[in-house]
Protein backbone atom coordinates (compact mmCIF):
# COMPACT_ATOMS: atom_id res chain seq x y z
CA UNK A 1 -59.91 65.57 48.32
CA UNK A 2 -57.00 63.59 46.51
CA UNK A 3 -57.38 63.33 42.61
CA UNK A 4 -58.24 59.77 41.28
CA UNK A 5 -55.24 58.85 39.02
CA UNK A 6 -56.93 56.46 36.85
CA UNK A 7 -59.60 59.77 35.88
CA UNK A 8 -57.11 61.94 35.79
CA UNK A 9 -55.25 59.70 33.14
CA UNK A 10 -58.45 59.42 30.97
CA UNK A 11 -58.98 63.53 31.16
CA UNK A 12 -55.00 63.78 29.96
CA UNK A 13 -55.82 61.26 27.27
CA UNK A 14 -59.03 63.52 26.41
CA UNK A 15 -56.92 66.78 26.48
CA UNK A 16 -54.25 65.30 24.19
CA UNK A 17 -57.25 63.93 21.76
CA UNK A 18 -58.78 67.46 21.78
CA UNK A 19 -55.24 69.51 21.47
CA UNK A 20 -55.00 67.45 18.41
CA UNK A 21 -58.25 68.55 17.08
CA UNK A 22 -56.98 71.87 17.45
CA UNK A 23 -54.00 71.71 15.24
CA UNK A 24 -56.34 71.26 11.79
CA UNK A 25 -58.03 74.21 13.62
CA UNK A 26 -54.15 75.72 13.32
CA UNK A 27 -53.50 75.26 10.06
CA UNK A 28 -56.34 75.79 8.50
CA UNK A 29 -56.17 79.24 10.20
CA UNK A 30 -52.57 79.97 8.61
CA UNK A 31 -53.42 78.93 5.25
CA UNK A 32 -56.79 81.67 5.47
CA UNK A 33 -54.85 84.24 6.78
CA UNK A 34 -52.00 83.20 3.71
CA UNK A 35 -55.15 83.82 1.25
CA UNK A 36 -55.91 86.67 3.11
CA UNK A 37 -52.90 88.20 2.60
CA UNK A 38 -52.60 87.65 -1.44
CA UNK A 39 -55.91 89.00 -1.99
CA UNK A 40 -58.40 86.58 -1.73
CA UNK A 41 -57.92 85.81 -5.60
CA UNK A 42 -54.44 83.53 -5.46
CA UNK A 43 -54.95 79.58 -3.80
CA UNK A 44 -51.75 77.62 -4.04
CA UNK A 45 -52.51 74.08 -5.53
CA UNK A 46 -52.17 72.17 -2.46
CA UNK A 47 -51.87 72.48 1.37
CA UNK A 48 -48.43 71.24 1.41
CA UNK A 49 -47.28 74.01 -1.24
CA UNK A 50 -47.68 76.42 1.71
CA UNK A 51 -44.84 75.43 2.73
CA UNK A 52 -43.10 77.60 0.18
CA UNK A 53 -45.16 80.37 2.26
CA UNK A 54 -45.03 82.39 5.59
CA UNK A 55 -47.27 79.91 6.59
CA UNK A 56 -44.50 77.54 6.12
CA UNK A 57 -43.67 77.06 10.47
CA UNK A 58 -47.32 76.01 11.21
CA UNK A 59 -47.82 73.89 8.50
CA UNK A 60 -44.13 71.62 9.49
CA UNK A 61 -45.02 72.46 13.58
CA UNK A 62 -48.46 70.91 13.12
CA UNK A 63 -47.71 67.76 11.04
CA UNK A 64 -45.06 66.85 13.81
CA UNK A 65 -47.11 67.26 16.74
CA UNK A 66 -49.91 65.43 14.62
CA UNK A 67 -47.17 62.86 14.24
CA UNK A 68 -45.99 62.50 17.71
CA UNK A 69 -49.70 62.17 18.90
CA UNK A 70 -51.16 59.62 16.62
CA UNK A 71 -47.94 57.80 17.88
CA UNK A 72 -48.23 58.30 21.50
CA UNK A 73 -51.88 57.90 21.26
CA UNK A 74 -53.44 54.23 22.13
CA UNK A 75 -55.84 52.53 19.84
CA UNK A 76 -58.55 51.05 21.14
CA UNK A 77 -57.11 47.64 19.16
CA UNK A 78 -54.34 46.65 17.86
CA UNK A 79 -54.99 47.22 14.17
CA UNK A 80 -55.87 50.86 14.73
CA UNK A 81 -52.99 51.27 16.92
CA UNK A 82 -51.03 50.11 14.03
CA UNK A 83 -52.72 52.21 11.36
CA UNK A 84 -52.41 55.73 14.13
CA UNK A 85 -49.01 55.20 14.21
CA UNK A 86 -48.36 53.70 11.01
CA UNK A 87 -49.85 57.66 9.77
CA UNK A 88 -48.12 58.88 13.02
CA UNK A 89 -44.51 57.59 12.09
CA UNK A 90 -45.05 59.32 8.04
CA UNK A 91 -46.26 62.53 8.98
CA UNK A 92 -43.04 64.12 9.98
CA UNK A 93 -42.06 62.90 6.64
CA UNK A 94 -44.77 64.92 5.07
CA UNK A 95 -43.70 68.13 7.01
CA UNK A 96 -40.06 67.88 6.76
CA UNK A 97 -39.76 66.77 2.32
CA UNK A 98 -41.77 69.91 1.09
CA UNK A 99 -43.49 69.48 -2.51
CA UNK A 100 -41.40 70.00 -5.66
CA UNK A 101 -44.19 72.30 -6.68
CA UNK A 102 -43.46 75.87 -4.65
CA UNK A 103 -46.68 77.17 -6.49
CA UNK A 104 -46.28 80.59 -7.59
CA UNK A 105 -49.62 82.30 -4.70
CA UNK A 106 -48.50 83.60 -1.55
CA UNK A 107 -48.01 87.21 0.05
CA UNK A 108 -44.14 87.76 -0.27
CA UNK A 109 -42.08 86.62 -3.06
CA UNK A 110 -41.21 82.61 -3.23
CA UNK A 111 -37.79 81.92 -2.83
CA UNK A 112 -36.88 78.81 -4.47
CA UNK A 113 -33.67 77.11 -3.24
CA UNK A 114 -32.00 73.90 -2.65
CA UNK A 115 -34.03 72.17 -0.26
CA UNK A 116 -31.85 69.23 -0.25
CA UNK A 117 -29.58 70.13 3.00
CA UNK A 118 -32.92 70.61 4.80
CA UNK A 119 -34.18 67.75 4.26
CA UNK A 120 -31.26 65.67 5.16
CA UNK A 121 -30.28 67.65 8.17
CA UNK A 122 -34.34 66.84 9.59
CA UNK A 123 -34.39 63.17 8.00
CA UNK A 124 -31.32 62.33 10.00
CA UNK A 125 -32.56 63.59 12.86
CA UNK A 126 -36.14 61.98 12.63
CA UNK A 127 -34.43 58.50 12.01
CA UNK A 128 -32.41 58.70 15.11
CA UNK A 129 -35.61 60.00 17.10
CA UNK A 130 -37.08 56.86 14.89
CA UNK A 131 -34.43 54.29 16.07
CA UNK A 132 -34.83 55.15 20.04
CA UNK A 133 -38.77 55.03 19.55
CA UNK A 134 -38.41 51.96 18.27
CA UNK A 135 -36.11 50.37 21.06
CA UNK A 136 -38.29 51.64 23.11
CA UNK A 137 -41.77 50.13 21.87
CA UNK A 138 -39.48 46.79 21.93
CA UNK A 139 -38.23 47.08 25.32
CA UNK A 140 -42.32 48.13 26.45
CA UNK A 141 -43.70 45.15 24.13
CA UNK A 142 -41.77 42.65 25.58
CA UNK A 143 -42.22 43.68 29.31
CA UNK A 144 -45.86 43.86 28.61
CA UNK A 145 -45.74 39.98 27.28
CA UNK A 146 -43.62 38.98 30.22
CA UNK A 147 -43.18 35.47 30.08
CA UNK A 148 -45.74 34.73 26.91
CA UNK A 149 -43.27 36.94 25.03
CA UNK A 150 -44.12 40.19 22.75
CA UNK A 151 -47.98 39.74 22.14
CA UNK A 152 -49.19 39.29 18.62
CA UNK A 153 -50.51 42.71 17.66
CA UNK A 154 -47.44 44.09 19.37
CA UNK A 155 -44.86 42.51 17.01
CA UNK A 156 -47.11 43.44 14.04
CA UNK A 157 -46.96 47.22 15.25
CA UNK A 158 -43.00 46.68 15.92
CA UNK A 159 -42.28 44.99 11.98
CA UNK A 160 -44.16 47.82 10.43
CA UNK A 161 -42.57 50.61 12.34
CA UNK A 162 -39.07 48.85 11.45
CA UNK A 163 -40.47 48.59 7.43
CA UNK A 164 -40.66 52.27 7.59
CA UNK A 165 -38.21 53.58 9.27
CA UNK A 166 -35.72 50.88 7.49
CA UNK A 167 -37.39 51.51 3.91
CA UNK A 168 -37.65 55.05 4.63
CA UNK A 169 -33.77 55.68 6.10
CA UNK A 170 -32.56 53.30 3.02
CA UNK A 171 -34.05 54.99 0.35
CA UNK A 172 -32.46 58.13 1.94
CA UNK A 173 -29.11 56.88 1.92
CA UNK A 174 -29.31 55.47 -1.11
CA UNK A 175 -31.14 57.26 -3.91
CA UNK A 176 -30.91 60.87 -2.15
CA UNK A 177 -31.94 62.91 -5.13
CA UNK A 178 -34.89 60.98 -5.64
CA UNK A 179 -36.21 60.72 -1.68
CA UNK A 180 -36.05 64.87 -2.14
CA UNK A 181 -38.11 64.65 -5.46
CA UNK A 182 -40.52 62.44 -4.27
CA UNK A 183 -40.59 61.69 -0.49
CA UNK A 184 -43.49 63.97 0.26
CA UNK A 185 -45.81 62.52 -2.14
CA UNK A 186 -45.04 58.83 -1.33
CA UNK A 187 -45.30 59.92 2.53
CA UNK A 188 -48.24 61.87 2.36
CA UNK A 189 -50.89 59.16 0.35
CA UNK A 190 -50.13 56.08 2.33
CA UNK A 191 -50.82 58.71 5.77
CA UNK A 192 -54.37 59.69 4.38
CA UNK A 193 -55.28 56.07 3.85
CA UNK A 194 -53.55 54.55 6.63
CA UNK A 195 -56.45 57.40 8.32
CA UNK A 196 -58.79 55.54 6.49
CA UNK A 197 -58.41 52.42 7.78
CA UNK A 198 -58.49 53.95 10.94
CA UNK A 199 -61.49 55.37 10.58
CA UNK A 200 -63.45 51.79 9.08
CA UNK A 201 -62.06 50.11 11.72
CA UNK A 202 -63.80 52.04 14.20
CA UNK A 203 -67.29 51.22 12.45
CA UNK A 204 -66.16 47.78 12.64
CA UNK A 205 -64.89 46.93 16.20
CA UNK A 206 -67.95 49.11 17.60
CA UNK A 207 -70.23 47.19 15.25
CA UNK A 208 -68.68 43.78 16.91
CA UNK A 209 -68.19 44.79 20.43
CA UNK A 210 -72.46 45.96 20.66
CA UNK A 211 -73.42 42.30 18.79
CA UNK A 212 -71.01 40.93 21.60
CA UNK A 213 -72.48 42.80 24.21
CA UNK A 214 -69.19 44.18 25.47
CA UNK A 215 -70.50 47.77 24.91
CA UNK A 216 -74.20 48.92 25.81
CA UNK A 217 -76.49 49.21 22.90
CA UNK A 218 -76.60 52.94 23.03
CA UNK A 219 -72.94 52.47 21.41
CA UNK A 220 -74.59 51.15 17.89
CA UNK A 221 -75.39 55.11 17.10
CA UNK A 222 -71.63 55.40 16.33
CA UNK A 223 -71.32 52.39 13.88
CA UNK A 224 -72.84 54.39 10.83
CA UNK A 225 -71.05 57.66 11.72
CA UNK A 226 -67.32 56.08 10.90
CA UNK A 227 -69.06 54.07 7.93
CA UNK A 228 -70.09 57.31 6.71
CA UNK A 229 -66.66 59.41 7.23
CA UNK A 230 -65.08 56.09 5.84
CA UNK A 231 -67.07 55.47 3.19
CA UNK A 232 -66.27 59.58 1.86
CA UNK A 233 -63.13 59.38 2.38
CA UNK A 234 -62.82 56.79 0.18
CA UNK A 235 -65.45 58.26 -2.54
CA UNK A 236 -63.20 61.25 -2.19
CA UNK A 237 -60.26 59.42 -3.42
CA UNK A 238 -62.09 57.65 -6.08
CA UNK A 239 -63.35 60.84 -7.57
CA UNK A 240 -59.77 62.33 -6.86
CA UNK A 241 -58.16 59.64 -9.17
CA UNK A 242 -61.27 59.43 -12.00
CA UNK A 243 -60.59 63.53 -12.43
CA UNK A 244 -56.91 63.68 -12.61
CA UNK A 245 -57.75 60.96 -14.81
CA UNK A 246 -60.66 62.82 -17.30
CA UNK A 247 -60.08 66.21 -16.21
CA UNK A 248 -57.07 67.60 -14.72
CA UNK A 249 -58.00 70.54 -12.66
CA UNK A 250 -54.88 72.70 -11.24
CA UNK A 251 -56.69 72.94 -7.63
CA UNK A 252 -57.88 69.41 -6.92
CA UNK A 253 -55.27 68.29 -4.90
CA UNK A 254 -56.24 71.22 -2.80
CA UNK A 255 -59.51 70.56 -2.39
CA UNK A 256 -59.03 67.03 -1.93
CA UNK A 257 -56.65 67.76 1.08
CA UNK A 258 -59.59 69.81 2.81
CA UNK A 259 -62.04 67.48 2.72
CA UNK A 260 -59.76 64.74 4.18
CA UNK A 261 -58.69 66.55 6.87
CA UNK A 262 -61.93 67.76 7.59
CA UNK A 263 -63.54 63.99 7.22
CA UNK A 264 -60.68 63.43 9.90
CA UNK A 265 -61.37 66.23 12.07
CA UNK A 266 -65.00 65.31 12.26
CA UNK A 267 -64.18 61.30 13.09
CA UNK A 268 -61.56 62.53 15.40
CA UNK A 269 -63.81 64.62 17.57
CA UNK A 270 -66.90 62.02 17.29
CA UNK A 271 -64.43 59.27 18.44
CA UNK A 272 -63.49 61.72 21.57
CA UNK A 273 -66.86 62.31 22.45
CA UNK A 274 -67.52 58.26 22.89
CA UNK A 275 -64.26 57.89 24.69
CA UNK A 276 -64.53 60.93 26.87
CA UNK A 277 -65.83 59.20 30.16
CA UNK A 278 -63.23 55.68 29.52
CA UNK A 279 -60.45 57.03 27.29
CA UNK A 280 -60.30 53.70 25.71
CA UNK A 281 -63.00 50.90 25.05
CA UNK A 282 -64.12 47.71 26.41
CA UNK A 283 -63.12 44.99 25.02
């Protein structure tokens, strides 16, 4: 019996959603077995200060292939296609500029050094990677528009993927003392919210496409699950800023970083199970 392409398509694009699910599943499984290995009594003060860690490979290896599958991946409209790979396009960023804080807990002796030639060897490389991706997404956008020209929320996607890649490679090349001091942070926030918006936007379009009647009824159960994973990530973030604000606590980055990532997890696998059996939605 031959294979239906278009199903087969929709299972890859279910795979790929659930292979992503399993890399917070990775990491979070380095950074226990890190703890592990200290003692149980030494947390560094963020995820991203593992990188000054053994666990170090898995925490870079996941953030890229996070990166490179919120970019390949297609959202279900254009503005969450634009906020996946808007966080997509920085999270490579996030991997490859580690923290300035190494953090002083893990199970072999930190070795600070100059991170500098790192950085600039994998920058340089992620900008070309950048530049061809970007040709690319031109060359499909305008074939896709044929005659009309490149379609609206194309062009959008294409200006902000130049703005960042052209902001990012020209802060690089300019100021490249202060990229390394402070790339990571200014990489890492706008990812977690561009998430965010991702996440809301999901409440709304399924909200809209059940009052259309595009999507069955049965659909509506979803609407208040991404309001609810929206609506804590956000809370999260407010309470994040009102304590670094009133009471600075050494671990609340941390902890902060968990909960996002598991807020994500949770709307990433709930947004799988509704697209299992279509892969993408009606519109």
């Amino acid at each position: 019996m031959e294979q239906d392409p278009a199903l087969a398509a929709v299972r890859t694009y279910g795979y790929l959603r659930l292979a992503l699910a399993g890399l917070v599943l990775l990491l979070f499984a380095s950074v226990a077995l890190e703890f592990s290995a200290t003692g149980y009594d030494c947390l560094q003060t963020s995820i991203s200060a593992y990188w000054h860690t053994p666990a170090r490979a898995v925490f870079v290896g996941v953030l890229v292939t996070m990166g490179v599958c919120l970019v390949a991946l297609k959202g279900n409209t254009p503005g969450e296609d634009v906020a996946l790979n808007f966080a997509g396009m920085l999270a490579p960023g996030v991997a490859f500029i580690p923290t300035s804080d190494p953090g002083s807990c893990s199970s072999v002796p930190i070795q600070v050094s100059d991170v500098a030639p790192a950085v600039s060897n994998n920058m340089r490389a992620l900008f070309v990677l950048g530049a061809v991706a970007l040709a690319i997404g031109i060359w499909s956008a305008r074939r896709a528009g044929g005659a009309n020209g490149i379609r609206r929320g194309d062009l959008v996607g294409i200006l902000v993927a130049g703005a960042v890649m052209g902001g990012g490679a020209a802060w690089f090349f300019v100021a490249r003392d202060s990229f390394v001091a402070h790339g990571h942070d200014v990489a890492a926030i706008p990812m977690f919210l561009a998430i965010v918006v991702a996440v809301w936007l999901n409440g709304r379009d399924v909200d809209r496409a059940v009052a259309q009647g595009s999507m069955p009824s049965t659909a509506a159960r979803y609407v208040p699950v991404y309001r609810a994973i929206a609506t804590a990530m956000l809370v999260t973030l407010g309470i994040t800023v009102a304590a670094a604000l009133l009471s600075p606590w050494e671990h609340l980055v941390l902890w902060v970083e968990v909960v996002l990532i598991l807020l994500f997890a949770a709307f990433w696998l709930v947004q799988t199970k509704e697209l299992w059996d279509q892969g993408l939605r009606t519109s």
